[in-house]
Protein backbone atom coordinates (compact mmCIF):
# COMPACT_ATOMS: atom_id res chain seq x y z
CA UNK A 1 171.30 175.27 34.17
CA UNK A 2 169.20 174.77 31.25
CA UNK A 3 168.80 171.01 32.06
CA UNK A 4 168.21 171.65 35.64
CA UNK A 5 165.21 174.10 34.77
CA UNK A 6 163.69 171.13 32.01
CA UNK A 7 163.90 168.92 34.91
CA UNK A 8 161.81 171.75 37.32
CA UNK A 9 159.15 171.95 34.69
CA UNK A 10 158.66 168.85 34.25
CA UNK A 11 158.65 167.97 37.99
CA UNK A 12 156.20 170.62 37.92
CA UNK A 13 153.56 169.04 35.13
CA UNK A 14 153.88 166.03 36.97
CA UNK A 15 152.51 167.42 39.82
CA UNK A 16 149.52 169.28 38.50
CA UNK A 17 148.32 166.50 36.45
CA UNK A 18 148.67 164.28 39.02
CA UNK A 19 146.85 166.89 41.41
CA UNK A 20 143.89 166.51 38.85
CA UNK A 21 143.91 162.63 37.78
CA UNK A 22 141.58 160.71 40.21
CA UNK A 23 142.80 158.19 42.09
CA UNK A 24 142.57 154.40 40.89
CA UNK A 25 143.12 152.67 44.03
CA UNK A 26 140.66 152.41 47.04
CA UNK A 27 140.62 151.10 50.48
CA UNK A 28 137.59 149.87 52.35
CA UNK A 29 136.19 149.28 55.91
CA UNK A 30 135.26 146.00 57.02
CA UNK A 31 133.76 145.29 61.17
CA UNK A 32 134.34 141.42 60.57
CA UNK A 33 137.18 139.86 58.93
CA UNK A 34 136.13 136.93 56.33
CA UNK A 35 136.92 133.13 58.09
CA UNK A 36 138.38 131.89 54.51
CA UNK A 37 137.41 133.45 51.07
CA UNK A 38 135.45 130.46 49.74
CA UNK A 39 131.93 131.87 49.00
CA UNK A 40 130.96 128.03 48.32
CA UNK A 41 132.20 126.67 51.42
CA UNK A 42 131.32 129.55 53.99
CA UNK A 43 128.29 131.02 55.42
CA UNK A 44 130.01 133.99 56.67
CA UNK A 45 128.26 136.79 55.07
CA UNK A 46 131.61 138.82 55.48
CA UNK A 47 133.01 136.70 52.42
CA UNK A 48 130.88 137.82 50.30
CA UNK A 49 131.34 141.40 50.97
CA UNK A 50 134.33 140.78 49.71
CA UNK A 51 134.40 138.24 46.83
CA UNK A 52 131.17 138.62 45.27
CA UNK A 53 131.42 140.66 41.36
CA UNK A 54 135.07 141.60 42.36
CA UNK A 55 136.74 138.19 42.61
CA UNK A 56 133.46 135.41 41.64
CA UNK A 57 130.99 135.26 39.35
CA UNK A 58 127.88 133.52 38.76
CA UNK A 59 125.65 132.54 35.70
CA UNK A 60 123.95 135.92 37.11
CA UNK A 61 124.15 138.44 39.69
CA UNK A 62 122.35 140.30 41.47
CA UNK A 63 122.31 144.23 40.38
CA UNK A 64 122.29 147.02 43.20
CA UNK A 65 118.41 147.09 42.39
CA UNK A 66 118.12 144.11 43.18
CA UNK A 67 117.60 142.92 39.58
CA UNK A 68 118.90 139.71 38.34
CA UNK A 69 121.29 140.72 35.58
CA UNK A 70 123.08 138.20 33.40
CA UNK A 71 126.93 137.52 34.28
CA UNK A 72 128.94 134.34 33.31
CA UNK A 73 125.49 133.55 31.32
CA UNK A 74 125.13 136.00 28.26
CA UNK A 75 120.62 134.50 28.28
CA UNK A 76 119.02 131.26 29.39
CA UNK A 77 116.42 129.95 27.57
CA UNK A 78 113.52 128.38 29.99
CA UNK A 79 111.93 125.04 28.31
CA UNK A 80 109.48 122.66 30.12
CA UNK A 81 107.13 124.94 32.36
CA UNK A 82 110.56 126.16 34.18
CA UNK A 83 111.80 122.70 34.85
CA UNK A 84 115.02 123.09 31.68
CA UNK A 85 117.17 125.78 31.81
CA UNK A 86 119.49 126.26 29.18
CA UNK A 87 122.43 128.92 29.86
CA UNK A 88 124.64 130.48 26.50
CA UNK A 89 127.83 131.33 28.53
CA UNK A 90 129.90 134.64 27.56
CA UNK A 91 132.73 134.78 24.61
CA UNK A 92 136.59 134.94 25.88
CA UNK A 93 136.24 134.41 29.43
CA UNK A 94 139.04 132.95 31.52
CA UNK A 95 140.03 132.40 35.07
CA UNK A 96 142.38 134.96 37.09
CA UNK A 97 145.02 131.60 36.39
CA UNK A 98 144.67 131.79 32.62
CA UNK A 99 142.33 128.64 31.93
CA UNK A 100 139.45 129.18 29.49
CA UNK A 101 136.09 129.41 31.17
CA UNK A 102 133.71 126.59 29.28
CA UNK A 103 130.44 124.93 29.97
CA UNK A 104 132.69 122.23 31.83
CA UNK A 105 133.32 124.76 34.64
CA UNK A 106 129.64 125.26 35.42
CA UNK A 107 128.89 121.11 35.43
CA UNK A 108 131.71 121.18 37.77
CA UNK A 109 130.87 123.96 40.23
CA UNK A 110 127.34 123.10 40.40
CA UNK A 111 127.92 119.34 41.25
CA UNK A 112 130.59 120.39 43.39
CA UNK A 113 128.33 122.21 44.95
CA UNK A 114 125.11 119.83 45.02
CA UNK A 115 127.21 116.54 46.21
CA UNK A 116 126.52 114.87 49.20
CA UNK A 117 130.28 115.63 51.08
CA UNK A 118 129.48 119.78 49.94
CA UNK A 119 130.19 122.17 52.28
CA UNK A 120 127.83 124.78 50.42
CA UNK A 121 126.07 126.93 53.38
CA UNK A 122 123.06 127.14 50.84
CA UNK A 123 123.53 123.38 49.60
CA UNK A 124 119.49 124.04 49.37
CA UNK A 125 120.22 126.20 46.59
CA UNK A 126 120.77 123.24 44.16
CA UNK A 127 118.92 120.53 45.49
CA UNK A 128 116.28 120.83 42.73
CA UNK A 129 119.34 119.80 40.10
CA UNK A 130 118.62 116.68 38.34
CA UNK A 131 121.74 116.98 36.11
CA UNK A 132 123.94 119.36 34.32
CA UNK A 133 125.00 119.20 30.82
CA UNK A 134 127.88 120.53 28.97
CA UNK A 135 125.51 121.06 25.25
CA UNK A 136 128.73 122.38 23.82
CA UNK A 137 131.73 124.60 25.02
CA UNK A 138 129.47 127.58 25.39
CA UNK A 139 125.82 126.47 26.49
CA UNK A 140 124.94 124.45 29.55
CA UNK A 141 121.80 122.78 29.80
CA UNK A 142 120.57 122.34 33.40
CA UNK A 143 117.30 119.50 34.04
CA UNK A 144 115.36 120.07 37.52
CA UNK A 145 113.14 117.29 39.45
CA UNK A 146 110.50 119.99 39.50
CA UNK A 147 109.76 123.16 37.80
CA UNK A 148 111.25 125.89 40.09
CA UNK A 149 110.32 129.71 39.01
CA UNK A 150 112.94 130.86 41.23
CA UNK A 151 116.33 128.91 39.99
CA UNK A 152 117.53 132.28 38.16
CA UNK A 153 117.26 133.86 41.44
CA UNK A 154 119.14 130.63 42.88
CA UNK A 155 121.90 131.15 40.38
CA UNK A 156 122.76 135.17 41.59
CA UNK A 157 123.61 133.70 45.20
CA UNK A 158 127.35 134.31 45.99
CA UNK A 159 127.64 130.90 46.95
CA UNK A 160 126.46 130.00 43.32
CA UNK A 161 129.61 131.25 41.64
CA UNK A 162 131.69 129.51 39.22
CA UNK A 163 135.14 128.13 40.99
CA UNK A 164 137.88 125.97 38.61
CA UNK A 165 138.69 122.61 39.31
CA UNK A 166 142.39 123.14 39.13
CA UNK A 167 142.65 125.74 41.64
CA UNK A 168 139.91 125.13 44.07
CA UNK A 169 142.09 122.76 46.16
CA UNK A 170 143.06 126.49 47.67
CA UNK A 171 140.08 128.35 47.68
CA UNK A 172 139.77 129.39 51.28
CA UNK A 173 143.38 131.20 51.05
CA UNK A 174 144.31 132.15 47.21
CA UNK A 175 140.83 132.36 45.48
CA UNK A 176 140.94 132.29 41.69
CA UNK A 177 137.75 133.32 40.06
CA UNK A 178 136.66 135.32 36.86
CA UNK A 179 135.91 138.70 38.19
CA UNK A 180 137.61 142.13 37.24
CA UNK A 181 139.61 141.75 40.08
CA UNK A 182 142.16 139.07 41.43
CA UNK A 183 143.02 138.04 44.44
CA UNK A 184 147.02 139.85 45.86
CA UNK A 185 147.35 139.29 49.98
CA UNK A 186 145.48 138.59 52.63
CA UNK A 187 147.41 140.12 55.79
CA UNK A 188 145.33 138.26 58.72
CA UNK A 189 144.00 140.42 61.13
CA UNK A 190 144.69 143.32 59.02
CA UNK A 191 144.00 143.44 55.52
CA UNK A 192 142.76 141.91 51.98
CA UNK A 193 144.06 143.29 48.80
CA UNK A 194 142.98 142.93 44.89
CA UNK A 195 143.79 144.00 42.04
CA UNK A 196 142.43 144.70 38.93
CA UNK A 197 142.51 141.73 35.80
CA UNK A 198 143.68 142.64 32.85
CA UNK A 199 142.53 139.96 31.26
CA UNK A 200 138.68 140.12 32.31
CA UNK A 201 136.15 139.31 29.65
CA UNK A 202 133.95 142.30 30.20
CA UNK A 203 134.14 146.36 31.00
CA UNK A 204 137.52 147.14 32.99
CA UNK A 205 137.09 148.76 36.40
CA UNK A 206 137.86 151.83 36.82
CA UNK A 207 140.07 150.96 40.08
CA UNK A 208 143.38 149.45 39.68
CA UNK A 209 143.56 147.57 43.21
CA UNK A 210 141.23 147.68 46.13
CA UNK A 211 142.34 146.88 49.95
CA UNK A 212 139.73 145.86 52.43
CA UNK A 213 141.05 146.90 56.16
CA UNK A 214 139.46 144.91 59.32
CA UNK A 215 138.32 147.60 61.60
CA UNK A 216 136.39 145.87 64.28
CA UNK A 217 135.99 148.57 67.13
CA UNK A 218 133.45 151.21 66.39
CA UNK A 219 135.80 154.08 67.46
CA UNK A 220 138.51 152.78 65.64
CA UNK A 221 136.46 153.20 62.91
CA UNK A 222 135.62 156.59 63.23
CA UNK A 223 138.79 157.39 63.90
CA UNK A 224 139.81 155.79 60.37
CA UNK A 225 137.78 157.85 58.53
CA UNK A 226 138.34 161.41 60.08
CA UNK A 227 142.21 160.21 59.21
CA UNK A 228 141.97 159.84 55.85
CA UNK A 229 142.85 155.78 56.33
CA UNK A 230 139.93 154.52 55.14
CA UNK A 231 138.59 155.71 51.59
CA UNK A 232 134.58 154.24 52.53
CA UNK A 233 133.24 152.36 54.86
CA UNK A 234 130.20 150.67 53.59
CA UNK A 235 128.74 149.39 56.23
CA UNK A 236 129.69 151.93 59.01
CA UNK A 237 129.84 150.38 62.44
CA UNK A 238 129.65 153.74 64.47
CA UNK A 239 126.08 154.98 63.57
CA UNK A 240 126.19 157.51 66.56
CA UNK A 241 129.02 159.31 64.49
CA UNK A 242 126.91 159.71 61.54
CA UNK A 243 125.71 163.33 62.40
CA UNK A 244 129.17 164.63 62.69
CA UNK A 245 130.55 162.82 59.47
CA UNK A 246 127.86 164.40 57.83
CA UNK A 247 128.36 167.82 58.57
CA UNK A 248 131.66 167.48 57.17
CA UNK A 249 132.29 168.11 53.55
CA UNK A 250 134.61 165.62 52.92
CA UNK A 251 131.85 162.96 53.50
CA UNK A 252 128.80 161.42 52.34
CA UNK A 253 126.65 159.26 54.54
CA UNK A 254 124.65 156.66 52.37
CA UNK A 255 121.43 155.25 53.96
CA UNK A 256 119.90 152.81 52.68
CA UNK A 257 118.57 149.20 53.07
CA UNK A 258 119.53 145.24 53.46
CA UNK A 259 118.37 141.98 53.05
CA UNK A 260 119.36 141.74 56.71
CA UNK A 261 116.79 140.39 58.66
CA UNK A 262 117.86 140.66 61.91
CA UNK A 263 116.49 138.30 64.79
CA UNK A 264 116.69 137.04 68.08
CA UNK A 265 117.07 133.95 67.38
CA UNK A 266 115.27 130.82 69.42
CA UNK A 267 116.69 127.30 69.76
CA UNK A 268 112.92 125.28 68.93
CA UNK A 269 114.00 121.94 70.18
CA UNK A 270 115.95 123.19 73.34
CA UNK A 271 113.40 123.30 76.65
CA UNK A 272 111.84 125.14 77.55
CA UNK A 273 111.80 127.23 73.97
CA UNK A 274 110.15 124.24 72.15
CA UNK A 275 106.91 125.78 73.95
CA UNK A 276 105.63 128.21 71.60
CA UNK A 277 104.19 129.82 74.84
CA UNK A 278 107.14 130.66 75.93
CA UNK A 279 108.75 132.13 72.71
CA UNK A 280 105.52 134.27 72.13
CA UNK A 281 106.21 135.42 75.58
CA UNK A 282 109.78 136.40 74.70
CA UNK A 283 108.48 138.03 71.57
CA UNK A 284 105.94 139.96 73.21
CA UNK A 285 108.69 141.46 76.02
CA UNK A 286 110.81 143.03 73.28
CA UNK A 287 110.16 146.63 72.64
CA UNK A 288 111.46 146.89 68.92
CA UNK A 289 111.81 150.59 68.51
CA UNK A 290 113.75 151.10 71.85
CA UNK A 291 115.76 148.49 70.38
CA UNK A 292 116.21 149.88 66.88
CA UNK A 293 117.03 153.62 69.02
CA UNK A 294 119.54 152.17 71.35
CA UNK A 295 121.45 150.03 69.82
CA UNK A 296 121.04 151.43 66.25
CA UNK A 297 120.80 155.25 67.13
CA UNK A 298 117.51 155.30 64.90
CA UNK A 299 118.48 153.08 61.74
CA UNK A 300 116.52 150.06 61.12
CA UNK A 301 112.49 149.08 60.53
CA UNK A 302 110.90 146.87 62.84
CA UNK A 303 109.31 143.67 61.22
CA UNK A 304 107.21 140.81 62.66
CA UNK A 305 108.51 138.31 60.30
CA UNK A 306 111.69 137.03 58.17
CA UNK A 307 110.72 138.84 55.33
CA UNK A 308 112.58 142.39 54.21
CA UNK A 309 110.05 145.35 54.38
CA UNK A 310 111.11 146.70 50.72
CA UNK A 311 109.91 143.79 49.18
CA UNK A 312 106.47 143.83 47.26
CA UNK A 313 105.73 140.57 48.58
CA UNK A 314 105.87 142.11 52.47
CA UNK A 315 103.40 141.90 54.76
CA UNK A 316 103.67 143.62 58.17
CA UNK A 317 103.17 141.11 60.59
CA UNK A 318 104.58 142.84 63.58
CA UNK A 319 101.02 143.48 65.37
CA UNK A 320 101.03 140.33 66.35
CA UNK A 321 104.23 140.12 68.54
CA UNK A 322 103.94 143.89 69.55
CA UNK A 323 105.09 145.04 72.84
CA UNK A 324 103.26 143.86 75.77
CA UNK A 325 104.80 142.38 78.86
CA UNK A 326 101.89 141.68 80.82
CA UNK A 327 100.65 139.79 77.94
CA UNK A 328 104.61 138.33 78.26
CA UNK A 329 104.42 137.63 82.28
CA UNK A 330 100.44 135.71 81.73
CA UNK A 331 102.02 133.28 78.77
CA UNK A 332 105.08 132.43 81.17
CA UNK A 333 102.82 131.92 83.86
CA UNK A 334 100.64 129.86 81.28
CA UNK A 335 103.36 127.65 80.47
CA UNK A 336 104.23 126.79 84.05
CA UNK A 337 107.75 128.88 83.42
CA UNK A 338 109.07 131.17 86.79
CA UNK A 339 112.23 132.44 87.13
CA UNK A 340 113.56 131.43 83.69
CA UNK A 341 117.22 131.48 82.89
CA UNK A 342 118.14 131.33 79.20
CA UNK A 343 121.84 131.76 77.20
CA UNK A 344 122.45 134.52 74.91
CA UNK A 345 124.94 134.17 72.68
CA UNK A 346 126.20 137.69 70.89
CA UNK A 347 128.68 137.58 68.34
CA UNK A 348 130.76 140.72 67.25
CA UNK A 349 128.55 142.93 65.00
CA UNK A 350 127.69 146.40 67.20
CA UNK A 351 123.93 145.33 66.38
CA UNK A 352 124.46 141.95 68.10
CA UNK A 353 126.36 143.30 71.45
CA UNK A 354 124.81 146.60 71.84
CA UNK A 355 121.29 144.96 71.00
CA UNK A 356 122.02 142.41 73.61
CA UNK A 357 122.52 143.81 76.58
CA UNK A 358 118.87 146.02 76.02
CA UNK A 359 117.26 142.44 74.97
CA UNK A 360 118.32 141.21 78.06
CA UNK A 361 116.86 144.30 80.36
CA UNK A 362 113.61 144.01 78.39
CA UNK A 363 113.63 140.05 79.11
CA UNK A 364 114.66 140.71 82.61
CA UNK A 365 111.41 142.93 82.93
CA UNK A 366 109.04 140.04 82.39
CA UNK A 367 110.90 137.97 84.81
CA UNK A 368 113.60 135.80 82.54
CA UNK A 369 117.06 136.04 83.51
CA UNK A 370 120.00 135.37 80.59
CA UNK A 371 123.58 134.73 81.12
CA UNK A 372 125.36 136.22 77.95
CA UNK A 373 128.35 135.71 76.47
CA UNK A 374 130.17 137.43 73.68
CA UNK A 375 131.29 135.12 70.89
CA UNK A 376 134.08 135.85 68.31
CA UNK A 377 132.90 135.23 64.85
CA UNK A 378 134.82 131.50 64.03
CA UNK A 379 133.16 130.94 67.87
CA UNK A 380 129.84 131.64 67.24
CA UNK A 381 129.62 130.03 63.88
CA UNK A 382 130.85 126.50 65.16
CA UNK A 383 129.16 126.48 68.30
CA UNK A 384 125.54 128.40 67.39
CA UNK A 385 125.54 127.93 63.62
CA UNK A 386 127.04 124.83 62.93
CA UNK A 387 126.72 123.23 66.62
CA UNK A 388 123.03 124.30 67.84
CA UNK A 389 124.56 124.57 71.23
CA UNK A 390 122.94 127.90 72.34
CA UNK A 391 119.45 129.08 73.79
CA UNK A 392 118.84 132.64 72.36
CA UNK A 393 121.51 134.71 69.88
CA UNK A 394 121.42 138.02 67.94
CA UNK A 395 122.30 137.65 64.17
CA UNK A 396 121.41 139.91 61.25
CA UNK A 397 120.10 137.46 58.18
CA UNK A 398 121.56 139.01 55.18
CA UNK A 399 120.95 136.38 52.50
CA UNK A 400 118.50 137.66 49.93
CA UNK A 401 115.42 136.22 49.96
CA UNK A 402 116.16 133.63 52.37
CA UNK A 403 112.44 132.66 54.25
CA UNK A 404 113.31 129.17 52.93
CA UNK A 405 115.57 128.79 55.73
CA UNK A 406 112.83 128.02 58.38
CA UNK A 407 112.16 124.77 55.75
CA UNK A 408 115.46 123.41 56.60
CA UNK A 409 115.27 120.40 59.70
CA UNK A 410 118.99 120.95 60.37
CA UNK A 411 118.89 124.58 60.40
CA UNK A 412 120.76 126.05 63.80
CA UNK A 413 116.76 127.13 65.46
CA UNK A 414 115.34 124.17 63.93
CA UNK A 415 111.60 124.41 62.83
CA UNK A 416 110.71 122.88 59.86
CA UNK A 417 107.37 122.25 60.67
CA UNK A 418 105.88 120.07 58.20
CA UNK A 419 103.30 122.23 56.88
CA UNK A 420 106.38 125.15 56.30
CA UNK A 421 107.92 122.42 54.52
CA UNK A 422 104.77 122.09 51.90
CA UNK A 423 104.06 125.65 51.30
CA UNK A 424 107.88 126.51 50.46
CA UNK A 425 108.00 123.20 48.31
CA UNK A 426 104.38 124.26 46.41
CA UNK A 427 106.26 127.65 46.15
CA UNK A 428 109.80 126.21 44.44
CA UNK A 429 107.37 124.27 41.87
CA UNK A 430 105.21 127.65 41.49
CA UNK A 431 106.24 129.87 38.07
CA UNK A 432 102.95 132.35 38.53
CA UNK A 433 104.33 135.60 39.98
CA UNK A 434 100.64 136.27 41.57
CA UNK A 435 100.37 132.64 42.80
CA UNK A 436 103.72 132.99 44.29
CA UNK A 437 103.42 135.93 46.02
CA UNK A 438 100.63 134.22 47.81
CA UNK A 439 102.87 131.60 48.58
CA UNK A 440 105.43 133.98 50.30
CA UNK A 441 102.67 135.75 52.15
CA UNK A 442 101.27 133.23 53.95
CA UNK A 443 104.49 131.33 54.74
CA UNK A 444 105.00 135.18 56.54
CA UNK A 445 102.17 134.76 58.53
CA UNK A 446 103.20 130.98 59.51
CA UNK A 447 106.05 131.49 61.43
CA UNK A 448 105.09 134.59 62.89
CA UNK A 449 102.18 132.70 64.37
CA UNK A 450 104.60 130.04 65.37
CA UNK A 451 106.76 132.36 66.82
CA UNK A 452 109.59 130.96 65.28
CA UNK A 453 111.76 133.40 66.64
CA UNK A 454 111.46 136.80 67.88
CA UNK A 455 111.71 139.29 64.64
CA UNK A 456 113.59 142.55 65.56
CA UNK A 457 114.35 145.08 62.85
CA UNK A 458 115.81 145.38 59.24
CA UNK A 459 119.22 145.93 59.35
CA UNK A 460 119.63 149.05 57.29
CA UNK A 461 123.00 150.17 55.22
CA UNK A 462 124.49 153.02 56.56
CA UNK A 463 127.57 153.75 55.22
CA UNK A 464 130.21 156.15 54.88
CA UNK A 465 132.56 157.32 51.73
CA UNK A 466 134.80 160.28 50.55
CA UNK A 467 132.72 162.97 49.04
CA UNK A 468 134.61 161.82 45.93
CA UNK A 469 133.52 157.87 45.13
CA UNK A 470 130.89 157.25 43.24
CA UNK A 471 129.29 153.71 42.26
CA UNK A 472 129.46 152.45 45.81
CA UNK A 473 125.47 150.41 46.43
CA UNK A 474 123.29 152.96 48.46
CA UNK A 475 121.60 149.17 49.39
CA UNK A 476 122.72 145.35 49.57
CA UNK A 477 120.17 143.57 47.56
CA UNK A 478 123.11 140.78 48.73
CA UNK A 479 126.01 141.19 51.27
CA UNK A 480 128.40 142.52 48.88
CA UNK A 481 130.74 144.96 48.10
CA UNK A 482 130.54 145.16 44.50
CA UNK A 483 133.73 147.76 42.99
CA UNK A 484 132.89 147.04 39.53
CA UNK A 485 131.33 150.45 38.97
CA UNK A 486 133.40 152.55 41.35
CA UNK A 487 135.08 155.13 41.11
CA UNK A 488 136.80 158.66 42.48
CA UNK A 489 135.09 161.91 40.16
CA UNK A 490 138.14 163.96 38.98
């Protein structure tokens, strides 16, 4: 008897103290499931979301501020007008495998990711490298071709992290980095799981593993949450739900913003697009704010240009594509263009399909006719991304700072125009922070001239969580998912 009731109280102890310990384990929404889990060999931005500061790390990060912050590099020292950068790499770090993290690691990862066979999305990223240099163990010196006052900025990129040559052969399916947490499963179609490192070099998360649950369909979603499945979903899919999650207690809704600029999207060599007519005339036939209310139930800013509106560098050049479709109709007419019938390719974010179909009325206004067609993620990056094979598409930019893009010949709505070209290589040899923001501006007011491609809105962050997490980004300086700093309040 006496036994029995030790066994009751204890039983009971248990209980309360486990009714009052916070949880250490959370699991996370995702709309789009990851094609592989190689930030340096993907362009996805859904990798990311899940990799970067939880499974990869750089020689620094980005911070939820959108600060660069040291990681992997303790300080750099900057020698030669910005053209030498020398990195002193933390004590006692190793990879999720056990090897020792050294200065060999970063000569390998950054010519890995600079060599002519890379498969780096941002391969621009590290163009600039002359060479890197093992000093010692712990310091890496890095020599440009140019002085570039943004290769700190370069280095906080996810695809910039620091991979090991012995495991990298798998990559795509059994990542090994040197983040608090390691890589466990991948369930396709269903799930990603990590767990925490014991054995990571700097300040233990407070969560012991993390699970990251594909939850494509909008309802789904919401359904998820009001279930008690999913512990946050950072990037909510469902934004017409929003109200009613936030009149329940259990919930917070976190608004904020992204480094999504989010654009319809032009092929510039494909006739009759490589009129800049014609694209003006596109331009001028969207109507961004019915746009931002239909398909994103209010969330999002307008902009005129690839450039995010929270930046101090923005300049609002949406007056110049503003909503006009007579001004629309005389430019087709102009360019000799009647009953115009252009491709629109939508792949599976809610912005992308429910955007579409209200980009296509508003085209079909001023006269051009599109033929759409809904694209599964792998689908739309070989045959838009990678392939060029497409007319018009819907796609949210999330890369950080990423005007450089329109720079790139081989980029999938291929611009480049040589001037573009100059200013952003005057900008990567420019250290002044006045003279560059100069720089930025009037590369801003280039392609929106050009029409490059018809600027929509800023994607914003709304996202969903238990009442109880804390440390979750209220905005995505970078498309991330960063659980280094999360956790449940007791």
């Amino acid at each position: 008897m006496l036994k029995r009731l030790m066994n009751a109280t204890a039983g009971l102890a248990l209980m309360a103290s486990g009714a009052w310990a916070a949880p250490d384990a959370i699991t996370l929404g995702m709309v789009l499931e990851p094609p592989n889990l190689d930030p340096t060999g993907g362009a996805a931005a859904a990798i990311d979301e899940v990799v970067y500061a939880n499974l990869f790390e750089g020689l620094t990060r980005f911070g939820p501020d959108g600060s660069i912050q040291p990681a992997l590099a303790a300080s750099w020292d900057v020698e030669q007008d910005g053209r030498v950068y020398v990195f002193h790499l933390q004590d006692g770090v190793t990879f999720h495998d056990g090897a020792e993290f050294t200065a060999e690691d970063v000569v390998f990862s950054l010519d890995r990711s600079r060599a002519d066979d890379s498969t780096n999305a941002q391969k621009a990223l590290f163009e600039g490298i002359e060479s890197v240099e093992a000093v010692d163990p712990a310091t890496v010196r890095v020599t440009l071709t140019a002085p570039d006052g943004n290769f700190i900025f370069k280095m906080a990129w996810g695809d910039a992290v620091m991979v090991d040559e012995a495991s990298v052969a798998d990559i795509a399916t059994h990542p090994v980095g040197t983040g608090p947490f390691q890589f466990s499963e991948w369930v396709q179609g269903d799930r990603i799981e990590l767990s925490a490192f014991d054995g990571y070099w700097g300040e233990k998360p407070a969560l012991k593993t993390a699970t990251f649950r594909i939850i494509s369909d909008p309802t789904a979603a919401f359904a998820a949450m009001m279930a008690g499945d999913i512990d946050a979903f950072p990037n909510y899919p469902a934004p017409e739900t929003l109200p009613q999650l936030e009149a329940d207690p259990r919930f917070k809704v976190i608004v904020g913003t992204t480094e999504g600029e989010t654009i319809l999207a032009m092929n510039n060599t494909q006739p009759p697009l490589d009129d800049v007519k014609v694209r003006e005339a596109i331009a001028h036939a969207i109507n961004r704010q019915d746009l931002v209310d239909g398909a994103m139930f209010g969330y999002g800013t307008p902009i005129g240009s690839h450039f995010a509106p929270h930046h101090p560098d923005y300049v609002d050049e949406t007056g110049k594509s503003a909503f006009d479709p007579e001004a629309s109709r005389a430019l087709l007419t102009e360019a000799g263009q009647s009953d115009l019938n252009l491709r629109l390719a939508l792949p599976p974010p809610p912005y992308a399909r429910r955007g579409g179909e209200i980009v296509a009325a508003q085209l079909r206004e001023v006269g051009i006719q599109t033929e759409i067609t809904n694209m599964e993620w792998a689908q739309w990056l070989e045959t838009v991304f990678n392939g060029g094979d497409f007319d018009l598409t819907i796609i949210s930019h999330t890369e950080p700072m990423d005007i450089d893009i329109y720079a790139r010949p081989d980029y999938y709505f291929h611009y480049a125009r040589p001037e573009f070209v100059a200013l952003m290589d005057e900008l990567k040899a420019t250290v002044d922070p006045a003279q560059r923001s100069e720089l930025l501006k009037q590369a801003q007011a280039m392609i929106a001239d050009d029409y490059v491609n018809a600027f929509l809105f800023q994607l914003a962050k709304t996202g969903v969580a238990n009442a109880k997490i804390e440390g979750l980004w209220e905005n995505a300086p970078t498309q991330a998912n960063d659980l280094t700093r999360v956790h449940w309040l007791d």
